[in-house]
C-alpha atoms as a PDB file:
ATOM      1  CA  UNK A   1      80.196-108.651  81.246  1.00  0.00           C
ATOM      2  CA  UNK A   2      79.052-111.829  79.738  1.00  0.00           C
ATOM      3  CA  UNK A   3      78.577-111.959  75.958  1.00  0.00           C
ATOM      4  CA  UNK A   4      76.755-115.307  74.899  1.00  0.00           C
ATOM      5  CA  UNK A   5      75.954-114.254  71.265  1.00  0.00           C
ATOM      6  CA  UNK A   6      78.261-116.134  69.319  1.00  0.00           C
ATOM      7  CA  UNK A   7      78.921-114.172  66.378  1.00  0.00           C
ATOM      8  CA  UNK A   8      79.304-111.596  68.242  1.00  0.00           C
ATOM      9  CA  UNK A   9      82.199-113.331  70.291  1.00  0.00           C
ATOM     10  CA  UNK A  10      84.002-114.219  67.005  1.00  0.00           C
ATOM     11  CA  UNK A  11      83.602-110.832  65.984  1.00  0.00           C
ATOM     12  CA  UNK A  12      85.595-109.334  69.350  1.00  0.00           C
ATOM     13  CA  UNK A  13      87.966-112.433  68.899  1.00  0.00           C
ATOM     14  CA  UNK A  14      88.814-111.353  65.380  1.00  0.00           C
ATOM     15  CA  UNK A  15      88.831-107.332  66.347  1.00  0.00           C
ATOM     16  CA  UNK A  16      91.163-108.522  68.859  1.00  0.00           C
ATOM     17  CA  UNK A  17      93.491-110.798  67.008  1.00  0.00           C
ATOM     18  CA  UNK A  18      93.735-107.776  64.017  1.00  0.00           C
ATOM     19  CA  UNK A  19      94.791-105.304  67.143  1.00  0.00           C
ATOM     20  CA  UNK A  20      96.895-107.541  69.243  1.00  0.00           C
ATOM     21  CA  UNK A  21      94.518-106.318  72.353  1.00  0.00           C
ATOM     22  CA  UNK A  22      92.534-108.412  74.213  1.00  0.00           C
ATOM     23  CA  UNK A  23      89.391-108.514  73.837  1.00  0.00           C
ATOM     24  CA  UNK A  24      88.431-106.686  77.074  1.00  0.00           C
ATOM     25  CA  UNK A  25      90.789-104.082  75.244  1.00  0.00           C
ATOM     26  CA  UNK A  26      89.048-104.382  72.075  1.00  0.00           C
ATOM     27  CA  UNK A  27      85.562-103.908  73.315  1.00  0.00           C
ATOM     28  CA  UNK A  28      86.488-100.590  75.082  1.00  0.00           C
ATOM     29  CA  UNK A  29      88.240 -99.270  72.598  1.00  0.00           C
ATOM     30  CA  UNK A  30      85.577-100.243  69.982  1.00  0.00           C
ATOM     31  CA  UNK A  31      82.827 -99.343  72.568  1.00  0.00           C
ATOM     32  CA  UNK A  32      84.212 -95.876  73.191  1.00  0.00           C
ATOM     33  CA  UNK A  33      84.931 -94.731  69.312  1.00  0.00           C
ATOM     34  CA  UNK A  34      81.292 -95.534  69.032  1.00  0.00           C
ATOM     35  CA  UNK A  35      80.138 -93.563  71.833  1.00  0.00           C
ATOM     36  CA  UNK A  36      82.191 -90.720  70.607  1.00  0.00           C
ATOM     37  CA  UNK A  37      80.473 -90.736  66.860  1.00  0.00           C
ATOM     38  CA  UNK A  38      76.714 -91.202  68.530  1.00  0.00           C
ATOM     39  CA  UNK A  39      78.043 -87.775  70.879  1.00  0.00           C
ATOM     40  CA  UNK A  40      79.101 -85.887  67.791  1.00  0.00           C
ATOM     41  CA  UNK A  41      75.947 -86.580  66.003  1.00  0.00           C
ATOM     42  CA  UNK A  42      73.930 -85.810  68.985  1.00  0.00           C
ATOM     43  CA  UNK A  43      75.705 -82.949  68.840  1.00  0.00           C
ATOM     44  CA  UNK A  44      75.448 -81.837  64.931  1.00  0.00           C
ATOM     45  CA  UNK A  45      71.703 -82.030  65.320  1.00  0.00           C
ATOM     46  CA  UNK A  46      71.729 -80.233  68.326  1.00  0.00           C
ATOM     47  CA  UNK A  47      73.276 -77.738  66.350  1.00  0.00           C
ATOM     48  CA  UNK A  48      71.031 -78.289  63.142  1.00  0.00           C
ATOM     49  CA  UNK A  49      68.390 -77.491  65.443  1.00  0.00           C
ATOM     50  CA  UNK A  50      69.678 -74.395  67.424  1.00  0.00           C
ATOM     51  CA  UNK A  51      70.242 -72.949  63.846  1.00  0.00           C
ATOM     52  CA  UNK A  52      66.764 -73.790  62.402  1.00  0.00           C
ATOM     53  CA  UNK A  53      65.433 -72.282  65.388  1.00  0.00           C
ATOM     54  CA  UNK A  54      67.721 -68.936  65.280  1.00  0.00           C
ATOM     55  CA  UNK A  55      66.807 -68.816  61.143  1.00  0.00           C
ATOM     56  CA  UNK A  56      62.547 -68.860  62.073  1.00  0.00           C
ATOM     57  CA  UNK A  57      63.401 -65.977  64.732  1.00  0.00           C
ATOM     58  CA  UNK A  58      65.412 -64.225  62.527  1.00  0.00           C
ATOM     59  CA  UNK A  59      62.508 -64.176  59.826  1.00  0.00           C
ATOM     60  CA  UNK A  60      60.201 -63.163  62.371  1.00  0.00           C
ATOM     61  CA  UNK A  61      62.108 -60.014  63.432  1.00  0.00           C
ATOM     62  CA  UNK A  62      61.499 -56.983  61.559  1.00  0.00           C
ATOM     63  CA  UNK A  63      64.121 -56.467  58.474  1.00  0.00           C
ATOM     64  CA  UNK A  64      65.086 -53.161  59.628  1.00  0.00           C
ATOM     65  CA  UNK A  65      66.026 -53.731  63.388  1.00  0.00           C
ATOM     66  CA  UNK A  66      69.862 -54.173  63.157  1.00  0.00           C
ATOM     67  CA  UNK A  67      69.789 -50.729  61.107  1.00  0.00           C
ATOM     68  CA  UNK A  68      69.020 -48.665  64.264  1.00  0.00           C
ATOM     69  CA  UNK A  69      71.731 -47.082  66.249  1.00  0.00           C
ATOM     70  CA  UNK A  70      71.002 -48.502  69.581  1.00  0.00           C
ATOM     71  CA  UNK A  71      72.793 -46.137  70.957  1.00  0.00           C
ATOM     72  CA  UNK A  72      70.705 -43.361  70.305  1.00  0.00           C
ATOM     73  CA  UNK A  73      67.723 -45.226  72.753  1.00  0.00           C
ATOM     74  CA  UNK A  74      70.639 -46.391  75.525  1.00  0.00           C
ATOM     75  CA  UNK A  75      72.628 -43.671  76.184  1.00  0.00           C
ATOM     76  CA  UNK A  76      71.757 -39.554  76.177  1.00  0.00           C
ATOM     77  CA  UNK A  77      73.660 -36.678  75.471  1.00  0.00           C
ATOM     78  CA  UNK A  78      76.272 -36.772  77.986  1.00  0.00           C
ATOM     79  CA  UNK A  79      77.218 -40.770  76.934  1.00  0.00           C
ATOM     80  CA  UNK A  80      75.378 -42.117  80.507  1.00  0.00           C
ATOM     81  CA  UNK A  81      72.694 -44.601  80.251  1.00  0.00           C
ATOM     82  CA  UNK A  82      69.306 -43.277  80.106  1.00  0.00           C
ATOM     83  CA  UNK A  83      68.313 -45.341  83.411  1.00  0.00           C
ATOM     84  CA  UNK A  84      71.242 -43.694  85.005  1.00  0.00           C
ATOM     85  CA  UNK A  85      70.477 -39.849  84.049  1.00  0.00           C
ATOM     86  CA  UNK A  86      67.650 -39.918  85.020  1.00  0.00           C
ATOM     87  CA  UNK A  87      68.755 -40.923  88.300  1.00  0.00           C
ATOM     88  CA  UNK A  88      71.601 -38.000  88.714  1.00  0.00           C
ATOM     89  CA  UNK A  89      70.631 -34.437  90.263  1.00  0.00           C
END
């Protein structure tokens, strides 16, 4: 890679001279710590919004649906699945 910008060059010559890298060295490193914040803020909002969407489904659901037994619609008497008794002679 090229880099004709000239501040930029003294900027990778002076990131490298405060490292002792080269600059190839410098750039990567630099490159890579940047990629690696931009991926964990990616992430973070992808988990803003995963949680934003969870809270509006939540407040659509009824209040009182985790106070059911779901048992009591899964299984029957004998502890086999409804599907399954239904099923057995």
């Amino acid at each position: 890679m090229r880099i004709t910008h000239e501040a930029t060059c003294e900027l990778v010559g002076e990131l490298a001279r405060l490292t002792g890298e080269s600059p190839e060295a410098a750039v990567d490193a630099a490159v890579r710590e940047r990629l690696a914040r931009v991926h964990r803020r990616h992430a973070d909002r992808l988990a803003d919004r995963l949680l934003a969407i969870s809270a509006d489904a939540a407040r659509r659901l009824p209040a009182d649906l985790g106070a059911a037994d779901p048992s009591n619609q899964l299984y029957d008497e004998a502890g086999l699945p409804e599907s399954r008794a239904e099923q057995l002679p």
